[in-house]
C-alpha atoms as a PDB file:
ATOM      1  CA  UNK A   1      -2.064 -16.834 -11.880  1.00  0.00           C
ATOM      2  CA  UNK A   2      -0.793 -13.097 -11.212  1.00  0.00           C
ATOM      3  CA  UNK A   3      -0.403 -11.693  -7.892  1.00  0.00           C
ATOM      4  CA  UNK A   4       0.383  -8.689  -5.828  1.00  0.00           C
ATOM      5  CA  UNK A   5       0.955  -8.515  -1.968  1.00  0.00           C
ATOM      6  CA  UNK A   6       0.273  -4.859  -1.019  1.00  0.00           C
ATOM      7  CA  UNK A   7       1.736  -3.625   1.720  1.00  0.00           C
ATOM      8  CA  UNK A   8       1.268  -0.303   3.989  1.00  0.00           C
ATOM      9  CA  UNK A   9       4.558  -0.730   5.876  1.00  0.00           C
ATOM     10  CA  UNK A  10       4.690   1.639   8.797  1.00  0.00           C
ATOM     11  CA  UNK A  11       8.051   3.399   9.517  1.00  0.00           C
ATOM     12  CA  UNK A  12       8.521   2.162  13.244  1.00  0.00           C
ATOM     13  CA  UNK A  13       8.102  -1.045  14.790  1.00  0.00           C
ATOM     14  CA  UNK A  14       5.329   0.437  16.890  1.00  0.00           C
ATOM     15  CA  UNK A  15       2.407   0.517  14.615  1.00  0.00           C
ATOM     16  CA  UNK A  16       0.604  -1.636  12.794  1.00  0.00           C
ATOM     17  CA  UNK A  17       0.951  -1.904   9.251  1.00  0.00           C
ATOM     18  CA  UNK A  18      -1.763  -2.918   6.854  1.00  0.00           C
ATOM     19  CA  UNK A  19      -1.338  -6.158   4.335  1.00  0.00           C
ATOM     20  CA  UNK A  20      -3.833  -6.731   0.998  1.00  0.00           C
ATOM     21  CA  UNK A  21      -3.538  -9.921  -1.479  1.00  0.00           C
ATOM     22  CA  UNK A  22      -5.186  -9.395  -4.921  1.00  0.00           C
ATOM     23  CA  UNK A  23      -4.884 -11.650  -7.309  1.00  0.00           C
ATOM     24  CA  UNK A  24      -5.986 -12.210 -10.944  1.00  0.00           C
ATOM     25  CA  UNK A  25      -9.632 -13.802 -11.899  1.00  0.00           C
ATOM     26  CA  UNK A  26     -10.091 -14.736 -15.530  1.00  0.00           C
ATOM     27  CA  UNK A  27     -13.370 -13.931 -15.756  1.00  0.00           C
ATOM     28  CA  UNK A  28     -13.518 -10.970 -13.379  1.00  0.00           C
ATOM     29  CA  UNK A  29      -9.871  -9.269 -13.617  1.00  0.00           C
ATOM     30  CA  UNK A  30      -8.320  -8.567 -10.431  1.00  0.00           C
ATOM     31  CA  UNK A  31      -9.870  -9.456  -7.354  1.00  0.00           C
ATOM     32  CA  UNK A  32      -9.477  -9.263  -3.633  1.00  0.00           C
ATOM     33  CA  UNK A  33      -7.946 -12.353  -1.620  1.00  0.00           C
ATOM     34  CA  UNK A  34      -7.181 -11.112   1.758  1.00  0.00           C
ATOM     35  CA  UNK A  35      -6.864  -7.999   3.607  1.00  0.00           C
ATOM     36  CA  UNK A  36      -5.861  -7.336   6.999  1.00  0.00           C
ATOM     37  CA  UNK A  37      -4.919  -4.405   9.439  1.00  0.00           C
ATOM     38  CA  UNK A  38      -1.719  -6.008  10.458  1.00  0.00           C
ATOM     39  CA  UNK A  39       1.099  -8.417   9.825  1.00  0.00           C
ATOM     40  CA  UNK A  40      -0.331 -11.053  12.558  1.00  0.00           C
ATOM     41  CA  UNK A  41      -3.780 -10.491  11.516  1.00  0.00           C
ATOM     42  CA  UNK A  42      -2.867 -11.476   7.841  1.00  0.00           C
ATOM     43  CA  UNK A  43      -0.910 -14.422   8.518  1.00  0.00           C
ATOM     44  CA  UNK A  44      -3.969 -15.494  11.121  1.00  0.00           C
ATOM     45  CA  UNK A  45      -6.184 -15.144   7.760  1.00  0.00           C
ATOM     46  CA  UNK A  46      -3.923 -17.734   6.482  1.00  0.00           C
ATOM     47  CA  UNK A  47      -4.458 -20.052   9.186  1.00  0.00           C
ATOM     48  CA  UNK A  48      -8.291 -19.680   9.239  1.00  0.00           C
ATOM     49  CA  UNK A  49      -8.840 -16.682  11.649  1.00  0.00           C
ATOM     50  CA  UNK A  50     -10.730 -14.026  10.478  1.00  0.00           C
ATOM     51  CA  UNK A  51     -10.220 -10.164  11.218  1.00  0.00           C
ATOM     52  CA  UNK A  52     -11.621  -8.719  14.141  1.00  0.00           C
ATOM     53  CA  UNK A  53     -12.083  -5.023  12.900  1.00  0.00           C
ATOM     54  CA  UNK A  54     -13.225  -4.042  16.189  1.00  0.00           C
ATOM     55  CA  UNK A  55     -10.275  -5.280  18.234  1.00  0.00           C
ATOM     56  CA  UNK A  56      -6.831  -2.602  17.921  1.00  0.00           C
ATOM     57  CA  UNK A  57      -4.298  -4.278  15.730  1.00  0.00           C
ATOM     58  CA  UNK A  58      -0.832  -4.664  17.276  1.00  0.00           C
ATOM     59  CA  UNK A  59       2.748  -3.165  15.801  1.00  0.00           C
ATOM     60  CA  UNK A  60       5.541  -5.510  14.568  1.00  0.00           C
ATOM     61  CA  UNK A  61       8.369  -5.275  12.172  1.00  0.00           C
ATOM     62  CA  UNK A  62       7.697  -6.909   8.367  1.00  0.00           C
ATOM     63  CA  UNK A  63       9.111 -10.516   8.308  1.00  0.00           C
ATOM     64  CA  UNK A  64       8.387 -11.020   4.439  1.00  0.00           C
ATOM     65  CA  UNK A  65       9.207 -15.102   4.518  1.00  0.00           C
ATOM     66  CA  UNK A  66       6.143 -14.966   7.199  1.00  0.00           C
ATOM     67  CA  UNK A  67       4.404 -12.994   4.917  1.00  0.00           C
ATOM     68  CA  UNK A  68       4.676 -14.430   1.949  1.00  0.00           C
ATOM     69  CA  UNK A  69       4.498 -17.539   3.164  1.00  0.00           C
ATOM     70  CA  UNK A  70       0.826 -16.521   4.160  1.00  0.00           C
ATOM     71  CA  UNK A  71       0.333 -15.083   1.111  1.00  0.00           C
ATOM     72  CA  UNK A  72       1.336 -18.565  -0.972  1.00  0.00           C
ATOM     73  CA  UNK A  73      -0.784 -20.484   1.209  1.00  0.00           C
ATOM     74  CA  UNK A  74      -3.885 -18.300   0.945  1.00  0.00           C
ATOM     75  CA  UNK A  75      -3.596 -18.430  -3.138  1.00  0.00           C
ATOM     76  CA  UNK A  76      -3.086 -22.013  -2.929  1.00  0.00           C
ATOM     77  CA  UNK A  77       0.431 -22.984  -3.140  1.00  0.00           C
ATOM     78  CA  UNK A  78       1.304 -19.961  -5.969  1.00  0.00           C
ATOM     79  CA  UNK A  79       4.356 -17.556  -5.544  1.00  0.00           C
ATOM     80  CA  UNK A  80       3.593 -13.901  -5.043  1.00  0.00           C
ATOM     81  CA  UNK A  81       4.198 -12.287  -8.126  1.00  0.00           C
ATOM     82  CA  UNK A  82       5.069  -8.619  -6.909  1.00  0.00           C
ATOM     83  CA  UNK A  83       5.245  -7.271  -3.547  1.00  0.00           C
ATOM     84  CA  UNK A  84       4.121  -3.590  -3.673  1.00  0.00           C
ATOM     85  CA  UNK A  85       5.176  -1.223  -0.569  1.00  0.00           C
ATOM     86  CA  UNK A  86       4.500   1.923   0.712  1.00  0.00           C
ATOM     87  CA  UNK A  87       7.758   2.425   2.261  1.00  0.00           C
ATOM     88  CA  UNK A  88      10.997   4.115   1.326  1.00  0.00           C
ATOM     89  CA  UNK A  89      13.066   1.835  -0.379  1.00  0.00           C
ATOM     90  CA  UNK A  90      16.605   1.817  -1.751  1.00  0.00           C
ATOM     91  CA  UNK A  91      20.007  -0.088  -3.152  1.00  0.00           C
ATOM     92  CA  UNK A  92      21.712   2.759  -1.348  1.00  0.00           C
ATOM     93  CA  UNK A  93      21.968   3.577   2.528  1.00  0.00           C
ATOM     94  CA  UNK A  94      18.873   5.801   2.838  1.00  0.00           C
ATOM     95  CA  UNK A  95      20.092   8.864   4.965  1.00  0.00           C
ATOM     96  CA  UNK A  96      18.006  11.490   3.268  1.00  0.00           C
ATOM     97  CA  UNK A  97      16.134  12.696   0.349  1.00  0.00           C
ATOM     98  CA  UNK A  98      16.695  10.808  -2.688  1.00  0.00           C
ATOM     99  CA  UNK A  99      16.037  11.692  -6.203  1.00  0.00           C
ATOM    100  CA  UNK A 100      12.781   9.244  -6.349  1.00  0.00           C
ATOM    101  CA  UNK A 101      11.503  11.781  -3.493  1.00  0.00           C
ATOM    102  CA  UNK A 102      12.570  14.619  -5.141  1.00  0.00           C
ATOM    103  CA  UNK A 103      10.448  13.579  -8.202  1.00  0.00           C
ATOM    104  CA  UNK A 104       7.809  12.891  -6.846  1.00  0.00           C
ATOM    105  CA  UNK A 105       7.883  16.194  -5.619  1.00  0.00           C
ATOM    106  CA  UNK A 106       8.334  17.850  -8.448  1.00  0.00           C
ATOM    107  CA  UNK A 107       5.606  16.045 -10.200  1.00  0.00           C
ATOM    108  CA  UNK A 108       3.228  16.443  -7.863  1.00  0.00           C
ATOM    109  CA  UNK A 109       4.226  18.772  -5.494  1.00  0.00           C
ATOM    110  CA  UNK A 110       1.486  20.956  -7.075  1.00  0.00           C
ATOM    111  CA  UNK A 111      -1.265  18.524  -6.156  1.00  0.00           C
ATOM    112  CA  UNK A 112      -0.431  18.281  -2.773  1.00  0.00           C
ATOM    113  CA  UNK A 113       1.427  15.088  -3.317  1.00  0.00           C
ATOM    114  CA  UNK A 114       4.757  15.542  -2.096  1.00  0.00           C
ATOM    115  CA  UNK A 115       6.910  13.213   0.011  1.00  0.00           C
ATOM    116  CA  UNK A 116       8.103  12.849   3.363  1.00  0.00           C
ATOM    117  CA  UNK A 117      11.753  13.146   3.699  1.00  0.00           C
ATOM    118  CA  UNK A 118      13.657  10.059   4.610  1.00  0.00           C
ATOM    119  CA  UNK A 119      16.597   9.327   6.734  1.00  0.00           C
ATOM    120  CA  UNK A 120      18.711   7.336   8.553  1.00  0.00           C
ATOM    121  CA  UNK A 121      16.612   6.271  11.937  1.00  0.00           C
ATOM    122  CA  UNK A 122      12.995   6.672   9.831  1.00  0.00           C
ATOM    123  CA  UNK A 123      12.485   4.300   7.895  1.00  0.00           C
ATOM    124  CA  UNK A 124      16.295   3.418   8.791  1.00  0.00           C
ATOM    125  CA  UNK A 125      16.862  -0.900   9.397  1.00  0.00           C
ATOM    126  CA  UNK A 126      13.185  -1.797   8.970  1.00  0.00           C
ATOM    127  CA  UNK A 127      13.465  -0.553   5.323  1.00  0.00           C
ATOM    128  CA  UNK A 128      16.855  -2.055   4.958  1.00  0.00           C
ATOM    129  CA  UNK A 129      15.812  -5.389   6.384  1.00  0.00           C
ATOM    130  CA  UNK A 130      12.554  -5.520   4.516  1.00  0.00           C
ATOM    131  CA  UNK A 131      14.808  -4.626   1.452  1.00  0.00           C
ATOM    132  CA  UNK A 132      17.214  -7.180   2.134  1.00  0.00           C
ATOM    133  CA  UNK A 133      14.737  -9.984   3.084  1.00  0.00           C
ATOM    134  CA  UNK A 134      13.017  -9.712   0.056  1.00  0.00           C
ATOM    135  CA  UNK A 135      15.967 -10.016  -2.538  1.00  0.00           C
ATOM    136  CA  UNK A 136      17.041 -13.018  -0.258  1.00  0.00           C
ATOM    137  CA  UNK A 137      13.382 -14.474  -1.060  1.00  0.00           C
ATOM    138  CA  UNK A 138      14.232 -13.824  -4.929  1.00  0.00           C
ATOM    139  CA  UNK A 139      12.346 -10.246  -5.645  1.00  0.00           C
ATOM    140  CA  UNK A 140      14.343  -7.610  -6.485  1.00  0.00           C
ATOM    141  CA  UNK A 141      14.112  -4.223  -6.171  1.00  0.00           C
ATOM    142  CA  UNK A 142      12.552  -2.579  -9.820  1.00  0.00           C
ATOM    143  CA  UNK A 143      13.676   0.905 -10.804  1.00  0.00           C
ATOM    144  CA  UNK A 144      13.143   1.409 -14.471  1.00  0.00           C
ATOM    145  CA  UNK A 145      11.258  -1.759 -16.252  1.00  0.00           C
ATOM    146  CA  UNK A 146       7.988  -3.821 -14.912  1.00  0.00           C
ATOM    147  CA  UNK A 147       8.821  -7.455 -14.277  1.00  0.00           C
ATOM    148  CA  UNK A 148       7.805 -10.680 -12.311  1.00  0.00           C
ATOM    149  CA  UNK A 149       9.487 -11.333  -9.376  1.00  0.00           C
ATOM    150  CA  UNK A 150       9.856  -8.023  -8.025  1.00  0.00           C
ATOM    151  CA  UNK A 151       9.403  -5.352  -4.904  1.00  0.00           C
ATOM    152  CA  UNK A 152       8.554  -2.115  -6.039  1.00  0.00           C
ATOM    153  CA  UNK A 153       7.796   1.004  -3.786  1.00  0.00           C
ATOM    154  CA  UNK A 154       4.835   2.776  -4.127  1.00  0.00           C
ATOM    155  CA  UNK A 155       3.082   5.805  -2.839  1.00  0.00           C
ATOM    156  CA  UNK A 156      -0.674   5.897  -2.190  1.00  0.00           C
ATOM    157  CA  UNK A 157      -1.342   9.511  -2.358  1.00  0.00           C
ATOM    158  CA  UNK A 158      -0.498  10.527  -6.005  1.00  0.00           C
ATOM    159  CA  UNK A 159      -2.054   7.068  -6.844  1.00  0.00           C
ATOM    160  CA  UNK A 160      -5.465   7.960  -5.328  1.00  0.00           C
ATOM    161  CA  UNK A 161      -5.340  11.384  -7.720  1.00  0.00           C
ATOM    162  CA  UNK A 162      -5.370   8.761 -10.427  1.00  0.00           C
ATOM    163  CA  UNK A 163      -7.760   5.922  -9.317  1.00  0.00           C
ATOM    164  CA  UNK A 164     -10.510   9.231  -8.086  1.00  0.00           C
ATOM    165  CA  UNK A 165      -9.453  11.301 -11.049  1.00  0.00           C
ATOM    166  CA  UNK A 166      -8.664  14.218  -8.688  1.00  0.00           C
ATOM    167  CA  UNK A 167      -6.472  17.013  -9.337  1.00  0.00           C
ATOM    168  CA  UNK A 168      -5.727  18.045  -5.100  1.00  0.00           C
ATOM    169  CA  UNK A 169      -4.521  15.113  -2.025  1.00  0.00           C
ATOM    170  CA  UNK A 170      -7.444  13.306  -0.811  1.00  0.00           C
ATOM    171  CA  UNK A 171      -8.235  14.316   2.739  1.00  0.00           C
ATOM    172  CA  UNK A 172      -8.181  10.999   4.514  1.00  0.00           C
ATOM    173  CA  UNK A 173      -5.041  10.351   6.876  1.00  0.00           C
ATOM    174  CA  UNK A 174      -6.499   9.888  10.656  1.00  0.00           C
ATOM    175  CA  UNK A 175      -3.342  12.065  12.073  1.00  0.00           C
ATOM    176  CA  UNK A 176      -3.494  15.112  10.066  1.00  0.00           C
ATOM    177  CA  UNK A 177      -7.488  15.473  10.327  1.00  0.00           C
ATOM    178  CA  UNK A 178      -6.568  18.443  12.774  1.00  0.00           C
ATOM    179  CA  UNK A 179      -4.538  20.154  10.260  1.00  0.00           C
ATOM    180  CA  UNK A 180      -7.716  19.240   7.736  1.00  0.00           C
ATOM    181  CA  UNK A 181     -10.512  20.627   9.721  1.00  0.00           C
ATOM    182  CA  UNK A 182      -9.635  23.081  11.761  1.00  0.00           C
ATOM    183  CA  UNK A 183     -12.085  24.015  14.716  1.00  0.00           C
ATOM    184  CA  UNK A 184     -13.862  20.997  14.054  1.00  0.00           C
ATOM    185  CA  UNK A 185     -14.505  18.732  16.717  1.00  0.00           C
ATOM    186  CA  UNK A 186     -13.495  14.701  17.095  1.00  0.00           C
ATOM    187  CA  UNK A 187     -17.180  13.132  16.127  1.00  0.00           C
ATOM    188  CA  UNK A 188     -17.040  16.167  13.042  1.00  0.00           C
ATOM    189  CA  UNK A 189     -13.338  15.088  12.021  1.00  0.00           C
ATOM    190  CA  UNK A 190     -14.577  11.194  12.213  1.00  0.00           C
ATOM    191  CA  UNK A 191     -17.376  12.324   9.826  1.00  0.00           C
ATOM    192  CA  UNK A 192     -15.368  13.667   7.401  1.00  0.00           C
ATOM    193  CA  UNK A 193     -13.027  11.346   7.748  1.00  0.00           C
ATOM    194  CA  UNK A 194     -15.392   8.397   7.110  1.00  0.00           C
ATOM    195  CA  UNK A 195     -16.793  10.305   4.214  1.00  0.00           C
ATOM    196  CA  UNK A 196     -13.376  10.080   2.237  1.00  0.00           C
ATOM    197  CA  UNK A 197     -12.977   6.142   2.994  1.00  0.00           C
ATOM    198  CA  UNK A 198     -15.750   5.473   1.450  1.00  0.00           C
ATOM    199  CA  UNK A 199     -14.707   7.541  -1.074  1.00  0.00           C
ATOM    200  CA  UNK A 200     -11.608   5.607  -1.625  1.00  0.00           C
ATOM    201  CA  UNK A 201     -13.210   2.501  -0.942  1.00  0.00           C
ATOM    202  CA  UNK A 202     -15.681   3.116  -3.853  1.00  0.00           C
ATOM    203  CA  UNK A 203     -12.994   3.527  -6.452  1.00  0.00           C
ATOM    204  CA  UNK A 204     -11.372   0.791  -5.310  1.00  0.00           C
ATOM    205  CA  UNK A 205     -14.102  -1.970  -5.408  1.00  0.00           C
ATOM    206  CA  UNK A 206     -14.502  -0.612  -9.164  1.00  0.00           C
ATOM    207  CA  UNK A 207     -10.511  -1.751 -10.296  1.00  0.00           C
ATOM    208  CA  UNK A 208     -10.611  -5.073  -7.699  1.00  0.00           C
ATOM    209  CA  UNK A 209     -13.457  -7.450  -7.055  1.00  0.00           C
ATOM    210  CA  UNK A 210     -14.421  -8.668  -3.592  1.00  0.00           C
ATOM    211  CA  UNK A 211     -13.230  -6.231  -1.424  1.00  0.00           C
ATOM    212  CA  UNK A 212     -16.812  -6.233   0.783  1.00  0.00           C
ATOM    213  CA  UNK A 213     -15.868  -9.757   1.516  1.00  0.00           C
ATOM    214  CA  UNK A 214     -12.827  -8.849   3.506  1.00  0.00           C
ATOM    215  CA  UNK A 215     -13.331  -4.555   4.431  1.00  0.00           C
ATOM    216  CA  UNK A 216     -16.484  -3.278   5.730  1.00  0.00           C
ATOM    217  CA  UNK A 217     -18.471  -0.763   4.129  1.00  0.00           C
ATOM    218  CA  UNK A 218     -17.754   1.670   7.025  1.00  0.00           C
ATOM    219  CA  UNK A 219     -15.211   1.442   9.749  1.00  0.00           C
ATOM    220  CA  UNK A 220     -16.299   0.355  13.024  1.00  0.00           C
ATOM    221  CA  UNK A 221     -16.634   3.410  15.766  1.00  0.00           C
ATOM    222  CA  UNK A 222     -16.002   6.522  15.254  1.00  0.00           C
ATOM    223  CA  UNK A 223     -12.903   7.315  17.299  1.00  0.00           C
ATOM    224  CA  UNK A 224     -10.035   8.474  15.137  1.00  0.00           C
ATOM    225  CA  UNK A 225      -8.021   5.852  16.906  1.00  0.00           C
ATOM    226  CA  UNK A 226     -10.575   2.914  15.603  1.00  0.00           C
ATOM    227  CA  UNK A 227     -10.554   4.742  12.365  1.00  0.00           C
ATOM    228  CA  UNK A 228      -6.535   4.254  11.654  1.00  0.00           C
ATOM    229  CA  UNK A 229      -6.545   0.480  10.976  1.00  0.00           C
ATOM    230  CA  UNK A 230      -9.274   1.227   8.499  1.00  0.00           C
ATOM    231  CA  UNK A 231      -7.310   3.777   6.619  1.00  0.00           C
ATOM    232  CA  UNK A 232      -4.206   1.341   7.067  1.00  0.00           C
ATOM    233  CA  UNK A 233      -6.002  -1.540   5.348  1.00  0.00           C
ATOM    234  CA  UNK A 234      -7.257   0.717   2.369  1.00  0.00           C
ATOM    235  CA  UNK A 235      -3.601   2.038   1.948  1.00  0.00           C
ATOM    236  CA  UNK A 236      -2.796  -1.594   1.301  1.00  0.00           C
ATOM    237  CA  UNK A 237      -5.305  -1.938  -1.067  1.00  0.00           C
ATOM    238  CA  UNK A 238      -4.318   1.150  -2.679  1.00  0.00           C
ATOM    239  CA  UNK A 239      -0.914  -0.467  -2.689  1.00  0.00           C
ATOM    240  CA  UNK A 240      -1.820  -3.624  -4.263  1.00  0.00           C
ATOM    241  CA  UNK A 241      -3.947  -1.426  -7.345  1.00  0.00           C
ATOM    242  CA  UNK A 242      -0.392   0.387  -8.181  1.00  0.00           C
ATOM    243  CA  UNK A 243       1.421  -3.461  -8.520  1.00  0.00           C
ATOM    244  CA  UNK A 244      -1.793  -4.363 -10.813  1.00  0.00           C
ATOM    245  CA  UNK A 245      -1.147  -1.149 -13.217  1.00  0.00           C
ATOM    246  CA  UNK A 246       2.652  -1.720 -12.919  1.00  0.00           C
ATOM    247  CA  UNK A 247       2.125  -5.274 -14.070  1.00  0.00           C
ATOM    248  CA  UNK A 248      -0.120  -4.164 -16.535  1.00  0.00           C
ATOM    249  CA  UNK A 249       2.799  -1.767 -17.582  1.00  0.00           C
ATOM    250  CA  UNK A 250       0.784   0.995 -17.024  1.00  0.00           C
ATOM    251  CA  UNK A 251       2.896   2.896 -14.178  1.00  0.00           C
ATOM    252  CA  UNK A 252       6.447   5.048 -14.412  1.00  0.00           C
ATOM    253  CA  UNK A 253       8.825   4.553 -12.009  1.00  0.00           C
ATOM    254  CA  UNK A 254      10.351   8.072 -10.161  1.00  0.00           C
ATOM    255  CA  UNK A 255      13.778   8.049  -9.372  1.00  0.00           C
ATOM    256  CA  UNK A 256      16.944   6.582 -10.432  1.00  0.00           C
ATOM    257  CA  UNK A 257      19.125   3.191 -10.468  1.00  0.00           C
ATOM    258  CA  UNK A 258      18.904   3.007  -6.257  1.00  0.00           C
ATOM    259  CA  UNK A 259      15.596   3.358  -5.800  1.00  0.00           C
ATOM    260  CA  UNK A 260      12.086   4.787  -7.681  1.00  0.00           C
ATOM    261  CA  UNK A 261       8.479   4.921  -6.669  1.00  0.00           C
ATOM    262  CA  UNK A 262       6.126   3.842  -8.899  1.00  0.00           C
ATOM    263  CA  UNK A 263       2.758   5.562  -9.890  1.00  0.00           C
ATOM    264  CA  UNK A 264       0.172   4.614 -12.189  1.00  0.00           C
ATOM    265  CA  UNK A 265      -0.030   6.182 -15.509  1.00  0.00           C
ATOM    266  CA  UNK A 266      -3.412   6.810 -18.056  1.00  0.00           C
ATOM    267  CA  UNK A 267      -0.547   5.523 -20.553  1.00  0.00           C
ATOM    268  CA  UNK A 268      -0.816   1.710 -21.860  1.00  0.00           C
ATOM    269  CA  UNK A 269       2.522   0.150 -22.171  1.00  0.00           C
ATOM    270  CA  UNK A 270       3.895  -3.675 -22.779  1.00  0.00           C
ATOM    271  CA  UNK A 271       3.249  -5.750 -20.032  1.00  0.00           C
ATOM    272  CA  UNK A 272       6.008  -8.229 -18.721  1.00  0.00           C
ATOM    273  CA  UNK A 273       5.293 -11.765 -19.360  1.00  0.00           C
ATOM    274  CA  UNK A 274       4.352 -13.812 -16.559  1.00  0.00           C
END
């Protein structure tokens, strides 16, 4: 069976990062195994313990053996397939822009879409070690051609102009709602805010099945701070949906032979065999 650990991996050590497991279903396509706002809450799903949505999830570096680990147990003994991650990732020291950012850019600069810049202290060792870890653990970076076995990074904004067929960046990160809605006030920022989850979360549960079984329909509250773990845990999601098209070899890789993110394409290519 085919599957794809998505992964919102937050730049510091600090903040939580979300975690999604989607797997494939042969009578339903891809559906949704786990999903959590965190790296303890997902390995807790492993062991039993549900999410509390309502509690604030904690900060913590990736430990991918932990993770995947997890990840194997919760589909039953089978290997992740890809690992998908919203995180600047590279062959190369990262100490500023590279050319996958610079793409990106490019490409969708227009939209709204372009990237943040990189360097040495953000995402600095966490990349590296995440990097690192996960060749040790037998996936390998992918830069040019879809395969098993390997990490790929991804970038959630320019994938959500595909999934919503939009042509402008979807409104919907918790810290820039100022810069969003000026004037407006916290409950009116929350409101908006909420509006473009559910949004997102709509064109999600129409490419992976079973996503109400793990994400509520709404986010609990409606303080921005209760609405970031919600936004984190669709990024994942959003994550794992760009390893699906990759494996379906329907995503092009932006960059060059250190390091390329990935974004889903309207083009069908040939798989990889798995």
């Amino acid at each position: 069976m085919t599957s794809v650990l998505g992964i919102d991996a937050a730049w510091t050590d600090r903040n939580p990062s979300g975690v999604a497991l989607v797997r494939t279903n042969p009578n339903q396509g891809w559906e949704c195994v786990a999903l959590a706002p965190s790296y303890d809450a997902f390995v807790a799903l492993a062991e039993c313990n549900p999410v509390r949505w309502d509690e604030r999830p904690a900060g913590g570096k990736p430990e991918p053996e932990r993770l995947l680990g997890a990840a194997e147990q919760l589909l039953g003994g089978e290997r992740v397939t890809v690992v998908s991650v919203d995180m600047p990732l590279s062959t190369a020291p990262i100490t500023e822009r590279r050319a996958a950012d610079r793409a990106i850019s490019r490409e969708f600069g227009g939209n709204g879409c372009g990237t943040h810049t990189p360097n040495a202290t953000r995402p600095g060792v966490i990349s590296e070690e995440l990097r690192e870890s996960l060749t040790s653990l037998g996936y390998r970076l992918a830069v040019s051609e879809p395969d098993t076995c390997t990490v790929i990074e991804v970038y959630p904004h320019p994938a959500l102009l595909c999934l919503l067929q939009r042509t402008w960046r979807v409104p919907y990160k918790v810290d820039r709602s100022r810069r969003y809605w000026r004037g407006k006030s916290i409950s009116q920022r929350a409101d908006r805010l909420i509006g473009k989850f559910r949004l997102i979360y709509k064109g999600l549960t129409c490419v992976i099945q079973g996503i109400c079984d793990f994400l509520p329909a709404s986010p609990y509250g409606g303080s921005l701070a209760s609405l970031k773990r919600y936004e984190d845990a669709l990024d994942a999601l959003v994550c794992a949906w760009v390893g699906t098209r990759y494996l379906e070899g329907c995503a092009d890789p932006f960059g060059d032979q250190d390091a390329a993110i990935w974004v889903p394409s309207s083009r069908d290519k040939t798989a990889p065999q798995t």
